[in-house]
N, C-alpha and C. Protein backbone atom coordinates (compact mmCIF):
# COMPACT_ATOMS: atom_id res chain seq x y z
N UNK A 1 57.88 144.01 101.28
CA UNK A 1 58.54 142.97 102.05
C UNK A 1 59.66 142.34 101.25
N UNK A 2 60.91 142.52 101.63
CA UNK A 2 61.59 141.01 101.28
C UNK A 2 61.66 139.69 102.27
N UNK A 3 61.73 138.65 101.35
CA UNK A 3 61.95 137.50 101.70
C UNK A 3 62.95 136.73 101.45
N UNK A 4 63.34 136.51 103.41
CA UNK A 4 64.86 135.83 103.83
C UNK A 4 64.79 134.62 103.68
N UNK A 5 65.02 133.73 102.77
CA UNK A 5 65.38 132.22 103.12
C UNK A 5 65.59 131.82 104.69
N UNK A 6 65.26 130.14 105.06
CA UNK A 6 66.38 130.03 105.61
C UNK A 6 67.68 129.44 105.91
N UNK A 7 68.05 129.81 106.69
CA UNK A 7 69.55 129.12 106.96
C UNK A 7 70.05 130.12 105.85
N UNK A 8 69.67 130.80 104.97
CA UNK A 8 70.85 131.55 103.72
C UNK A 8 71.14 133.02 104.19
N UNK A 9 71.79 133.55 103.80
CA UNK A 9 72.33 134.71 104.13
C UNK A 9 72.02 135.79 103.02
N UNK A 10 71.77 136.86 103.16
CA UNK A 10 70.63 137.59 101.78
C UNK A 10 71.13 138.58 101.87
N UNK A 11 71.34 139.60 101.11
CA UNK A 11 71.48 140.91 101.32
C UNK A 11 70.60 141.88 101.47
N UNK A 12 70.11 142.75 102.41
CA UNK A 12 69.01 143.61 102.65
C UNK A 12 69.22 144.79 101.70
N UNK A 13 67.48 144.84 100.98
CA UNK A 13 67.18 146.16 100.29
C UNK A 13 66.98 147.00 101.07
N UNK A 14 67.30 148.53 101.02
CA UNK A 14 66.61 149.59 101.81
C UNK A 14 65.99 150.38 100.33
N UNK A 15 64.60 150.78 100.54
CA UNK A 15 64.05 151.99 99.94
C UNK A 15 64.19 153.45 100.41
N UNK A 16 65.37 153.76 99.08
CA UNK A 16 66.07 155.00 98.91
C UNK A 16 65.27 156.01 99.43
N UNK A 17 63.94 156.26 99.45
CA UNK A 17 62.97 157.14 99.36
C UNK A 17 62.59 157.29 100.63
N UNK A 18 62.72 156.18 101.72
CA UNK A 18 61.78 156.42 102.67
C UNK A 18 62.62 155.35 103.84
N UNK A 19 63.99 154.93 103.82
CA UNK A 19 64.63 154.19 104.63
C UNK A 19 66.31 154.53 104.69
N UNK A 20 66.78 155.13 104.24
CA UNK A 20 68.05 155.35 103.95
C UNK A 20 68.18 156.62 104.74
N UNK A 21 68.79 157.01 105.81
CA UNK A 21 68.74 158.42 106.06
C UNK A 21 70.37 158.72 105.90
N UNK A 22 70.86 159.47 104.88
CA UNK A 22 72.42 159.78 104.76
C UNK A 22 72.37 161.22 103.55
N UNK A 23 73.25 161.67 103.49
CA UNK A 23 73.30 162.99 102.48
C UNK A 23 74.07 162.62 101.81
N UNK A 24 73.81 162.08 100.84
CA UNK A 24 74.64 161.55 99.44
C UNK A 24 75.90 162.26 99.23
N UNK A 25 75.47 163.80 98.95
CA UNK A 25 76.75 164.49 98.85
C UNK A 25 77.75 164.65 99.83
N UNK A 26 77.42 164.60 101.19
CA UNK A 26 78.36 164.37 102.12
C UNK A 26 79.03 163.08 102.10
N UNK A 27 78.48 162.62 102.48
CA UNK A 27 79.02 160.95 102.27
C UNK A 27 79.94 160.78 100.96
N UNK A 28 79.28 160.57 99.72
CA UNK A 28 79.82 160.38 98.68
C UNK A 28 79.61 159.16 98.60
N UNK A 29 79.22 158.55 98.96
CA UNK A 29 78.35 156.98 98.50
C UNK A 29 77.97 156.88 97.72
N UNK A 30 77.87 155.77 96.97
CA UNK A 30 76.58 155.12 96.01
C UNK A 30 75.79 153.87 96.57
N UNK A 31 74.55 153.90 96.27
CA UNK A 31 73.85 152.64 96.99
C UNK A 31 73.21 152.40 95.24
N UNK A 32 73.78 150.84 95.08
CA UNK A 32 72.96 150.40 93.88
C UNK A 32 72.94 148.64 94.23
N UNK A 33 72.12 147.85 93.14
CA UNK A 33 72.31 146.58 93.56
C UNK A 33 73.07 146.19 92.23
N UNK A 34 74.04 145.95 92.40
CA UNK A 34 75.34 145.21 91.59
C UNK A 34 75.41 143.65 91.80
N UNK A 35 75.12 142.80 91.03
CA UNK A 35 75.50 141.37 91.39
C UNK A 35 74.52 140.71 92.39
N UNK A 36 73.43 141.28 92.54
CA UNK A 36 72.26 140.97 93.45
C UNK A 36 72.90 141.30 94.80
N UNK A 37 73.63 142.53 94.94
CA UNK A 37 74.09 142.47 96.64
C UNK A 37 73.19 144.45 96.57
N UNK A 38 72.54 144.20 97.62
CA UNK A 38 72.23 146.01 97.77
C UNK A 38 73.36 146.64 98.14
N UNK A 39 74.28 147.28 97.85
CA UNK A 39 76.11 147.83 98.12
C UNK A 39 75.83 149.39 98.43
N UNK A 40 76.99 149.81 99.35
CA UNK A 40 76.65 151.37 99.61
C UNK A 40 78.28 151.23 99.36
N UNK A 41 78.80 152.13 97.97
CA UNK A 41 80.40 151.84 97.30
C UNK A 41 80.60 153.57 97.93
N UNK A 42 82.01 153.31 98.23
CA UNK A 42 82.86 154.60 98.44
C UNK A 42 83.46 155.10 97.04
N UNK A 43 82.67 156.29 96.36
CA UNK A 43 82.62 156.57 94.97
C UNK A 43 83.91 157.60 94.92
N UNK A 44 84.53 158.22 96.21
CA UNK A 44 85.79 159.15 96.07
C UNK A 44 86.58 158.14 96.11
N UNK A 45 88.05 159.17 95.69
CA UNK A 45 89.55 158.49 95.30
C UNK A 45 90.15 158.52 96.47
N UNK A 46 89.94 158.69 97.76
CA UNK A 46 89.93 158.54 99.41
C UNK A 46 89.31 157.75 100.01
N UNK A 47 90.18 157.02 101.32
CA UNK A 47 89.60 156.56 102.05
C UNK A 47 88.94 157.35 103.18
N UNK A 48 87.73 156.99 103.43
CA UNK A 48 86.94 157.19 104.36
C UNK A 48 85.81 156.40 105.47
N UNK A 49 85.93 156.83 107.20
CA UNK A 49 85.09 156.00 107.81
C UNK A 49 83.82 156.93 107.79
N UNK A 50 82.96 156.09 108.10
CA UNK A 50 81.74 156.21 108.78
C UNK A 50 81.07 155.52 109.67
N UNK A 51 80.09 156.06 109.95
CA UNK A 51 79.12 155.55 111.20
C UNK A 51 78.08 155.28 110.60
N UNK A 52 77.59 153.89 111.07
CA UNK A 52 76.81 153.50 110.30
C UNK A 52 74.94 152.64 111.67
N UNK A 53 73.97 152.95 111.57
CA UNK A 53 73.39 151.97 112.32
C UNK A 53 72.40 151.76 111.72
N UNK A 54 72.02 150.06 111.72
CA UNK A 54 70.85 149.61 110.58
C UNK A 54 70.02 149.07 111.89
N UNK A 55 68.72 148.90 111.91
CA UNK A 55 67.59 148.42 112.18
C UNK A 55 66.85 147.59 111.15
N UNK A 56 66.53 146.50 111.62
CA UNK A 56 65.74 145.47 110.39
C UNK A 56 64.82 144.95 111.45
N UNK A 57 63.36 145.05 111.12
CA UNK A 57 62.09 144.18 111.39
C UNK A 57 61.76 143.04 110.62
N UNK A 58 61.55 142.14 111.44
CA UNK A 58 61.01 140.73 110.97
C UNK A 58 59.56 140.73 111.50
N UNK A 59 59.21 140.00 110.37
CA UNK A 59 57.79 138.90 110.76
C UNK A 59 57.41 138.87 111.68
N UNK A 60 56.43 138.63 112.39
CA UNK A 60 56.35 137.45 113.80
C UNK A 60 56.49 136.09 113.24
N UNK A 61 57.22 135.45 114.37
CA UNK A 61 57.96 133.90 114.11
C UNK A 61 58.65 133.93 115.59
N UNK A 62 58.00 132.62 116.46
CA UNK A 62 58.81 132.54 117.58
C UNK A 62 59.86 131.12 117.30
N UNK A 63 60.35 131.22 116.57
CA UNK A 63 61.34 129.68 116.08
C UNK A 63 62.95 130.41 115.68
N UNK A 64 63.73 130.43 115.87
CA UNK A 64 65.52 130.38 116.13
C UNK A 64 65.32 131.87 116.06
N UNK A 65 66.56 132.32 115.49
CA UNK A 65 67.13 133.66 115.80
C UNK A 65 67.09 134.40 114.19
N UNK A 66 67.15 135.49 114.62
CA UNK A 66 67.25 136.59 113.58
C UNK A 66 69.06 137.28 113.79
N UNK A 67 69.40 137.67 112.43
CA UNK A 67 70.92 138.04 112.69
C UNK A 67 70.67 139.33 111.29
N UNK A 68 71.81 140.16 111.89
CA UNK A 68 71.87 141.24 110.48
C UNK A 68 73.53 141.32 110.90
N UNK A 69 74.36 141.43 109.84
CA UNK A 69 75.62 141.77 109.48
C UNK A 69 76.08 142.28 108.77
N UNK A 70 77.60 143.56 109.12
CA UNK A 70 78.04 144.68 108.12
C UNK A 70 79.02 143.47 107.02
N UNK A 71 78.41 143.81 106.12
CA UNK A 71 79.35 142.89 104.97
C UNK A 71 80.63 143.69 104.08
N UNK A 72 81.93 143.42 104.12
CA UNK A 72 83.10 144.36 103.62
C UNK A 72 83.45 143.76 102.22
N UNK A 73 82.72 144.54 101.09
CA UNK A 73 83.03 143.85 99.79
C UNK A 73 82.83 142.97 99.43
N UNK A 74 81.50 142.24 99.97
CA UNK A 74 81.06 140.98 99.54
C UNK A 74 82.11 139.77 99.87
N UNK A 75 83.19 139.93 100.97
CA UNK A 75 83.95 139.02 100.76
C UNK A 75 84.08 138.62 102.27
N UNK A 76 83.87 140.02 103.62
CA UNK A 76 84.21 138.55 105.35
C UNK A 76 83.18 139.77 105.76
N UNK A 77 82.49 139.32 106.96
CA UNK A 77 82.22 140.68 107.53
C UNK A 77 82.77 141.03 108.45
N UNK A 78 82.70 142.33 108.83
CA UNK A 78 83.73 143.30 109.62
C UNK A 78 84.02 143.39 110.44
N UNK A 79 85.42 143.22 110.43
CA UNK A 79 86.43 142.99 111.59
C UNK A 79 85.77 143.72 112.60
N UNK A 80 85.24 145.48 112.63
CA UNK A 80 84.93 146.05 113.57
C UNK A 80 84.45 145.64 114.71
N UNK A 81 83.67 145.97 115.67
CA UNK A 81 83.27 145.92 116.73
C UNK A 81 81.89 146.69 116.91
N UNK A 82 80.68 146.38 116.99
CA UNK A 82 80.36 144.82 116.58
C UNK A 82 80.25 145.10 115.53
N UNK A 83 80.10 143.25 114.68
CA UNK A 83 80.18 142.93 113.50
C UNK A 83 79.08 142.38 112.90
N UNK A 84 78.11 142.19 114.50
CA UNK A 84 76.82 141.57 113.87
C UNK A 84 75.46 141.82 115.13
N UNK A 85 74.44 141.73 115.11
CA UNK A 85 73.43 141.51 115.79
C UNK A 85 72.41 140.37 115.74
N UNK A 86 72.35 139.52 116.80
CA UNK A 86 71.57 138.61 116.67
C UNK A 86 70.54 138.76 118.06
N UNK A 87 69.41 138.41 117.43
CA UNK A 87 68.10 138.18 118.75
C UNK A 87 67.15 137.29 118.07
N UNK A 88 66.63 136.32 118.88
CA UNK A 88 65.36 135.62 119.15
C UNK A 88 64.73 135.88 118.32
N UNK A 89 63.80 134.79 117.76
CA UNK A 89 62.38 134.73 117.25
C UNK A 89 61.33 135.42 118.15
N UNK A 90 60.01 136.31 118.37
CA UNK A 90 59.48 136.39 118.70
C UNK A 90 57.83 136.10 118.25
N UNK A 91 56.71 135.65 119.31
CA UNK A 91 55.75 134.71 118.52
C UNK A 91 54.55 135.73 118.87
N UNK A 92 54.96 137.15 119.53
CA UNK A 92 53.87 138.40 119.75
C UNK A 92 54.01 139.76 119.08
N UNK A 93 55.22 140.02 118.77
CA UNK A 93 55.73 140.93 118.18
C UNK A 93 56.68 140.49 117.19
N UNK A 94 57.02 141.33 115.76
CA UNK A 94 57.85 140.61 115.17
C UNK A 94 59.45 141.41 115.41
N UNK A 95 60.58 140.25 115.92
CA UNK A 95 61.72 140.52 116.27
C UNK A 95 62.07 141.88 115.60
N UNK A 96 63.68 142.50 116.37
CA UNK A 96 64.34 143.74 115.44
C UNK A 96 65.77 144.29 116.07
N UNK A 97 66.58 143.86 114.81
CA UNK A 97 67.78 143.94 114.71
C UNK A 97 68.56 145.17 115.02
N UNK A 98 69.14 145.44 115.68
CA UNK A 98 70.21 147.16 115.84
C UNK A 98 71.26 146.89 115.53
N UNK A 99 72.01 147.70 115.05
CA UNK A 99 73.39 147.54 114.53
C UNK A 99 73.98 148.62 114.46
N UNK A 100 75.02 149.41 115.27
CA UNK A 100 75.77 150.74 115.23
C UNK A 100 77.17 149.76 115.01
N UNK A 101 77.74 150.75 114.50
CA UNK A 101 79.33 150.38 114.38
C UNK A 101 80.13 151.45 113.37
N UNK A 102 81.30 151.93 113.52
CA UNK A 102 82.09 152.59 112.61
C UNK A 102 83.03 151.60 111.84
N UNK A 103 83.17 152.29 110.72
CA UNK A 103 83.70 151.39 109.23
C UNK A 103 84.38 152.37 108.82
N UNK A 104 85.89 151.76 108.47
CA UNK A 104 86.79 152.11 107.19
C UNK A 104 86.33 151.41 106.02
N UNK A 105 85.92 152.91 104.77
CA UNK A 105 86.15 152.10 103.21
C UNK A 105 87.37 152.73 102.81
N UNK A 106 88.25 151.97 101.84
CA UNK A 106 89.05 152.56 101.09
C UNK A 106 88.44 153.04 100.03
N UNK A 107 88.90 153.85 98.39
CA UNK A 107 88.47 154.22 97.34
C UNK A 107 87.61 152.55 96.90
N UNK A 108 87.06 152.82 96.59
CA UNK A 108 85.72 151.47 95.84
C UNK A 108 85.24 150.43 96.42
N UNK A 109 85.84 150.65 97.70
CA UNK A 109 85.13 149.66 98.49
C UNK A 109 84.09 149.65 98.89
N UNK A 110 83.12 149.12 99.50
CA UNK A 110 81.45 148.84 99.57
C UNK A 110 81.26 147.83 100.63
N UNK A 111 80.18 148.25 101.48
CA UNK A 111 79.52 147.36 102.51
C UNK A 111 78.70 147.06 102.30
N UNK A 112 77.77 145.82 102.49
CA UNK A 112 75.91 145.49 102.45
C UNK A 112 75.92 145.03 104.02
N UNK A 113 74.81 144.66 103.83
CA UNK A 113 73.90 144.06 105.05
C UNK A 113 73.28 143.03 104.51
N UNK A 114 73.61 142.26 105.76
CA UNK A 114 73.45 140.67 105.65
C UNK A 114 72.45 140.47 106.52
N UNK A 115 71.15 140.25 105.97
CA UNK A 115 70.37 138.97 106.77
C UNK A 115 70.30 137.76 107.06
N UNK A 116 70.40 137.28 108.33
CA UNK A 116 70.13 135.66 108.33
C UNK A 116 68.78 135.28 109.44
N UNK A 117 68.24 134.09 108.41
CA UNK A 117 67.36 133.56 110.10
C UNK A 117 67.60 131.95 109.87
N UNK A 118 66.85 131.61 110.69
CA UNK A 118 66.54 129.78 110.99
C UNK A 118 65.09 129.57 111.67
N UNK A 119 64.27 130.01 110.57
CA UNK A 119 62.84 129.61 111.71
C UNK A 119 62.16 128.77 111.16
N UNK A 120 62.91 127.64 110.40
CA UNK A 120 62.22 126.64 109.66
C UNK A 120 61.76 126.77 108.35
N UNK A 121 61.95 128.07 107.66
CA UNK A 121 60.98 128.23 106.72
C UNK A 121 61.34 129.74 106.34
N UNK A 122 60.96 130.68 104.92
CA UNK A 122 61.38 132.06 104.49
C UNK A 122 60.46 132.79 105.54
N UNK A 123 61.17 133.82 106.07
CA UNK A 123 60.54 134.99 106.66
C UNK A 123 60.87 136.28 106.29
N UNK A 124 59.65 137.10 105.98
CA UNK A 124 59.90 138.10 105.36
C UNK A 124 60.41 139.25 106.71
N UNK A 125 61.56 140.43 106.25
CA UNK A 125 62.13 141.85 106.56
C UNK A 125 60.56 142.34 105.72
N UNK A 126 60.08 143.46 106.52
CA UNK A 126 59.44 144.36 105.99
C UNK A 126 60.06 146.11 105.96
N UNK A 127 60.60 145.58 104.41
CA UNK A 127 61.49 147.04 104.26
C UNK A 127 60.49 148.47 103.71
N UNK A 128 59.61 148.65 104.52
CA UNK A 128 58.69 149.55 104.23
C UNK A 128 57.88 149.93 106.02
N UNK A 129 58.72 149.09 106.83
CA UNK A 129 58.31 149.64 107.91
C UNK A 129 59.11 150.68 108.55
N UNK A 130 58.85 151.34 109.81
CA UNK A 130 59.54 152.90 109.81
C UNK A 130 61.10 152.12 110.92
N UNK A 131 60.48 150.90 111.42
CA UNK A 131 61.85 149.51 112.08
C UNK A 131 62.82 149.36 111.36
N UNK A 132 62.46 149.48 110.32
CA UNK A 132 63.56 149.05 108.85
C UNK A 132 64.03 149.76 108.38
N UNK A 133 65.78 150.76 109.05
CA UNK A 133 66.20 151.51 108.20
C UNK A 133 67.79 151.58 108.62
N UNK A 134 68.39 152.41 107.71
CA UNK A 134 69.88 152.55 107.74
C UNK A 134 70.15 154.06 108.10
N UNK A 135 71.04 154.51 108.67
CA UNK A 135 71.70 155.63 108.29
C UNK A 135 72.95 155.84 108.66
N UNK A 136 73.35 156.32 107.85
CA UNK A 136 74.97 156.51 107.20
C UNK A 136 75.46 157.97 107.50
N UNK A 137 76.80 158.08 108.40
CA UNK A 137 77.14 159.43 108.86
C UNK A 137 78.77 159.12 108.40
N UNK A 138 78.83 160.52 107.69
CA UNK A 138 80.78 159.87 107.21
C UNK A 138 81.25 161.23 108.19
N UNK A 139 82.18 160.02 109.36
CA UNK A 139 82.92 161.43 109.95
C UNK A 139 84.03 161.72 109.76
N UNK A 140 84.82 160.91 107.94
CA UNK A 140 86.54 161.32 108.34
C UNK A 140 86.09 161.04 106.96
């Protein structure tokens, strides 16, 4: 499990092993945590997009909303379309985030994923559930 503050904005871990679905060598990515942000860096001397869609499971918690967002270099998140997913607390099932969208990186640029909630209190992402994952398709 990680654990989201709230009201703060966190960067989501994925386990390489069993949540990440992408072919390294195609892609040409790196996923490391640099500066406490989990980053997936564009490691060629080219720019390139991809397709990207994350899923994140929460807790059960029926109190404010759950949000996940593509983050562009640790610095706005992405202009693209969409740029974020938000849904409800739920108090029977625990909420879950979707997120498709295509992304331009240039050479060294890097995206994370941003969690946010507001349910009064830390709620844990369980990044070990099969809800909780990324995968990364580079089509240019």
């Amino acid at each position: 499990n990680q654990s989201i503050p709230n009201t703060t904005a966190t960067s989501v871990q994925f386990q390489t092993n069993t949540n990440i679905s992408w072919n390294n060598t195609a892609t040409q990515l790196t996923y490391a945590l640099v500066g406490g942000i989990y980053r997936f860096t564009n490691s060629t001397g080219y720019g390139m997009t991809v397709s990207i869609t994350v899923n994140v499971a929460w807790a059960v918690n029926a109190t404010g909303f759950r949000m996940i967002q593509v983050i562009h270099s640790n610095t706005t998140r992405y202009g693209a379309s969409p740029a974020y997913s938000m849904v409800p607390g739920n108090a029977s099932i625990g909420a879950v985030n979707t997120l498709t969208g295509t992304y331009y990186l240039a050479p060294t640029e890097y995206f994370s994923i941003n969690a946010y909630q507001n349910s009064g209190g830390a709620l844990n992402i369980t990044i070990t559930n099969p809800n909780t994952l990324i995968t990364i398709t580079r089509i240019s």
